[in-house]
Protein backbone atom coordinates (compact mmCIF):
# COMPACT_ATOMS: atom_id res chain seq x y z
CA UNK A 1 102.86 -77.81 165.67
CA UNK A 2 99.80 -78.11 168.08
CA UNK A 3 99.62 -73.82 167.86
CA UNK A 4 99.55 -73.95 164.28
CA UNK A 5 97.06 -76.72 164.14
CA UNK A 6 95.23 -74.64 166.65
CA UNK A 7 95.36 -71.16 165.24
CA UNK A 8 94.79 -72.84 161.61
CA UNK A 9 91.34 -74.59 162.98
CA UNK A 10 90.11 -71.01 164.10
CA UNK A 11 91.04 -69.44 160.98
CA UNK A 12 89.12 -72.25 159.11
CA UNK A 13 85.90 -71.03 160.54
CA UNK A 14 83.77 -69.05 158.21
CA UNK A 15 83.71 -65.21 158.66
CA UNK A 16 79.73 -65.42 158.62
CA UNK A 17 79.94 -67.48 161.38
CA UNK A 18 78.82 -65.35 164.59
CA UNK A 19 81.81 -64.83 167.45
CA UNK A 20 84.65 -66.36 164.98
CA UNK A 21 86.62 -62.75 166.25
CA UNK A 22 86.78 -63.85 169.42
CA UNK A 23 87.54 -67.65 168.91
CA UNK A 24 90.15 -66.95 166.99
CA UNK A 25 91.64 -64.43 169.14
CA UNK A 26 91.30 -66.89 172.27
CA UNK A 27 92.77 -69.58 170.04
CA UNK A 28 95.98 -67.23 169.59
CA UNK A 29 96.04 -66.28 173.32
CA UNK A 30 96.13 -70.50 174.62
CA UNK A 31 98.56 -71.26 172.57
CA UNK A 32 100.91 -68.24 172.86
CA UNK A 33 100.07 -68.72 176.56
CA UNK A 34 100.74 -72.63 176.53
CA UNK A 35 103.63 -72.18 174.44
CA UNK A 36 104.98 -69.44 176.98
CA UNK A 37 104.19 -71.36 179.97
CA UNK A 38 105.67 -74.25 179.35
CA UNK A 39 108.57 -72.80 177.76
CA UNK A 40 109.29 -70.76 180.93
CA UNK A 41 109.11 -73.47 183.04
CA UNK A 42 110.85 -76.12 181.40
CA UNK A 43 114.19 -75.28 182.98
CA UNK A 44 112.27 -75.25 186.57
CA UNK A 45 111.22 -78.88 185.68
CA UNK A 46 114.54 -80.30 184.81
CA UNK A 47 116.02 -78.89 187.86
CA UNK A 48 113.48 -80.21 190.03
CA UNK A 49 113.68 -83.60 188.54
CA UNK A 50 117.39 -83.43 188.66
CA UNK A 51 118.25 -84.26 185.46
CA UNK A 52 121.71 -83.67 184.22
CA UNK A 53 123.24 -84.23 180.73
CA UNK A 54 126.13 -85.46 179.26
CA UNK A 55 129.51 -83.88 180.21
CA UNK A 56 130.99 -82.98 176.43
CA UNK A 57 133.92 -82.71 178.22
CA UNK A 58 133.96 -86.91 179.37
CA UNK A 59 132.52 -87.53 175.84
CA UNK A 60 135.67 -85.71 174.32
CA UNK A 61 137.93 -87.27 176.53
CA UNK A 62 136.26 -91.00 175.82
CA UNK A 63 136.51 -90.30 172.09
CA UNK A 64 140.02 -89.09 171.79
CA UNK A 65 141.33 -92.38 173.91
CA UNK A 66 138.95 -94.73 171.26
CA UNK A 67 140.19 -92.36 168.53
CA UNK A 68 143.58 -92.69 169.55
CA UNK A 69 143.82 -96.51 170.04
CA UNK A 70 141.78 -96.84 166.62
CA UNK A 71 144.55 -94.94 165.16
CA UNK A 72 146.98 -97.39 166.51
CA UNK A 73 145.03 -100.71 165.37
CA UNK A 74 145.05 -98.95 161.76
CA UNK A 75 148.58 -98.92 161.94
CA UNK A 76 149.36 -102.33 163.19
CA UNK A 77 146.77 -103.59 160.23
CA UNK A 78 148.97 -101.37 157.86
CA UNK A 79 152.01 -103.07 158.97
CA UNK A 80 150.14 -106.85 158.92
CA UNK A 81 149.39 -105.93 155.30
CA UNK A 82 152.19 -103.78 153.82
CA UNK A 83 153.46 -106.23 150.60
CA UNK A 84 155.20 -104.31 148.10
CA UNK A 85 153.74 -101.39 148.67
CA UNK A 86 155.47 -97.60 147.91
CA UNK A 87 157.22 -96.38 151.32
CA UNK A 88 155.64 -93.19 150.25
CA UNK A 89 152.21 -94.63 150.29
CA UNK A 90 153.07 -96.20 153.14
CA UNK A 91 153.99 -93.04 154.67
CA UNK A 92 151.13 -90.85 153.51
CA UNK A 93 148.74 -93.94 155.04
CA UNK A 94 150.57 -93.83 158.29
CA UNK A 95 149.98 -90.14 158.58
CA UNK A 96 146.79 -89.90 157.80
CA UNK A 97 146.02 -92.49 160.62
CA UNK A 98 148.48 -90.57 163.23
CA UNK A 99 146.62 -87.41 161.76
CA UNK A 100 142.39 -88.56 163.10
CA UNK A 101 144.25 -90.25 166.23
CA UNK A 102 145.71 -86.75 166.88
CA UNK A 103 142.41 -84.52 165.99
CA UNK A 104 140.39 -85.68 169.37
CA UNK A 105 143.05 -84.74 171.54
CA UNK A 106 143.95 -81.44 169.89
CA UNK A 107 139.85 -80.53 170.25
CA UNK A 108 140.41 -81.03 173.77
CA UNK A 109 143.21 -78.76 174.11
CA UNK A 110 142.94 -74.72 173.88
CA UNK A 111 140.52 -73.26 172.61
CA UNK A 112 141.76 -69.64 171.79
CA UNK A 113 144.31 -71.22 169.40
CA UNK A 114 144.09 -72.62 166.21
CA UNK A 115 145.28 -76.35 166.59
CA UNK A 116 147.32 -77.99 163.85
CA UNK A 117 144.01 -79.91 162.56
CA UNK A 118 142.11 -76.58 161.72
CA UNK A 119 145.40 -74.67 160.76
CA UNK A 120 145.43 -77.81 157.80
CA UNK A 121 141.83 -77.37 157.50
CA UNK A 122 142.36 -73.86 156.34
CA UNK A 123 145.70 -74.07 154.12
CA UNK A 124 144.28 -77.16 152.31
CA UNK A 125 141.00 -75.45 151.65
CA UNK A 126 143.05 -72.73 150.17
CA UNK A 127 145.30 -74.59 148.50
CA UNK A 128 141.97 -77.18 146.95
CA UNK A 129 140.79 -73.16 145.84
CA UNK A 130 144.12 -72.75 143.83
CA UNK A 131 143.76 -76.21 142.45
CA UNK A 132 140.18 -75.54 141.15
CA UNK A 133 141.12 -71.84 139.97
CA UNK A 134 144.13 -73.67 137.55
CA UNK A 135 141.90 -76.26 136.09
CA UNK A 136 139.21 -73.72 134.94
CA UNK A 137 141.69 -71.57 133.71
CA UNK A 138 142.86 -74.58 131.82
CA UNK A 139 139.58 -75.55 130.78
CA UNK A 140 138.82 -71.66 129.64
CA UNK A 141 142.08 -71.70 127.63
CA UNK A 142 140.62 -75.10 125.98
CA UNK A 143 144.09 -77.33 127.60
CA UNK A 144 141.29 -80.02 129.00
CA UNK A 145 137.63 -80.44 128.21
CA UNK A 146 134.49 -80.29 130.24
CA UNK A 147 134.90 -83.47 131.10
CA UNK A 148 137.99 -83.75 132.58
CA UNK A 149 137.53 -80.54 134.52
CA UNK A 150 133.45 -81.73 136.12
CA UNK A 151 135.79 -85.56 137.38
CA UNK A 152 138.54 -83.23 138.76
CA UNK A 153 135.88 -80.69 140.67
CA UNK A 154 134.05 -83.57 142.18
CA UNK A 155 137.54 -84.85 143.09
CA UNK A 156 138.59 -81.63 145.08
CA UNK A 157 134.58 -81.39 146.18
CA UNK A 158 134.95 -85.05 147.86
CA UNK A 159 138.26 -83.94 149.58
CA UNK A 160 136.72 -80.43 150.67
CA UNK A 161 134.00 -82.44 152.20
CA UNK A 162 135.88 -84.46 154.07
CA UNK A 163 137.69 -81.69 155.17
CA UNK A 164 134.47 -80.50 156.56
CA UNK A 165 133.12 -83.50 158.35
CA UNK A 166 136.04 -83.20 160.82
């Protein structure tokens, strides 16, 4: 920002206005040079200093053990709460909760394979594609209004979302 204020202040000068040439062409050479020198030597100045950042490896570790044990709380509050409830609910709930306690640890494992997380990324992304392709083709063949089929997009948009966050 402080070059463009810079290079914009020069340019604002009027052209009858004797030497505006060169003040605008020293304007572009301190900043490029300011930006450039301070750019270059940014890295020098963080080694001196000795400043190190955060491992993302500790900060992966730290958030699949949190992840993991807020997986198992969500469970035990699931079980607190379960009254005449579905067991398939019940099921599908305890899944998805073993499911995020799982994702940390899987990001910290290989990296040249495609964990189970992104390998349901993908086939639920493909199968949410299906699901939208059927429900224009039933709109197109006039089976369910606009209506039905703009709720039922923003359905499968919400899930594809979420899909995306993790």
């Amino acid at each position: 920002m402080r070059g463009v204020v810079t290079l914009a202040a020069a340019a604002a000068i009027p052209p009858e206005v004797p030497g505006r040439d060169i003040i605008v062409f020293c304007a572009f050479i301190v900043t490029i040079s300011t930006l450039l020198l301070q750019g270059m030597t940014l890295p020098w100045v963080i080694n001196k200093i000795g400043f190190e950042g955060d491992d993302a490896r500790e900060d992966a570790l730290a958030e699949a053990q949190v992840q993991h044990r807020a997986a198992q709380a969500a469970v035990t509050r699931l079980d607190e709460e379960i009254e005449d409830v579905p067991d398939h609910v019940r099921d599908q709930l305890r899944s998805l909760a073993e499911h995020r306690g799982n994702a940390a640890w899987e990001r910290l494992g290989r990296q040249e394979q495609e964990s189970p997380a992104a390998a349901y990324r993908r086939l639920r992304r493909l199968m949410l594609s299906a699901e939208r392709d059927e429900f224009v083709k039933a709109r197109d063949n006039g089976e369910i209004d606009d209506e039905v089929l703009f709720r039922v997009m923003r359905e499968l948009d919400l899930e594809e979302a979420a899909l995306s966050r993790e």
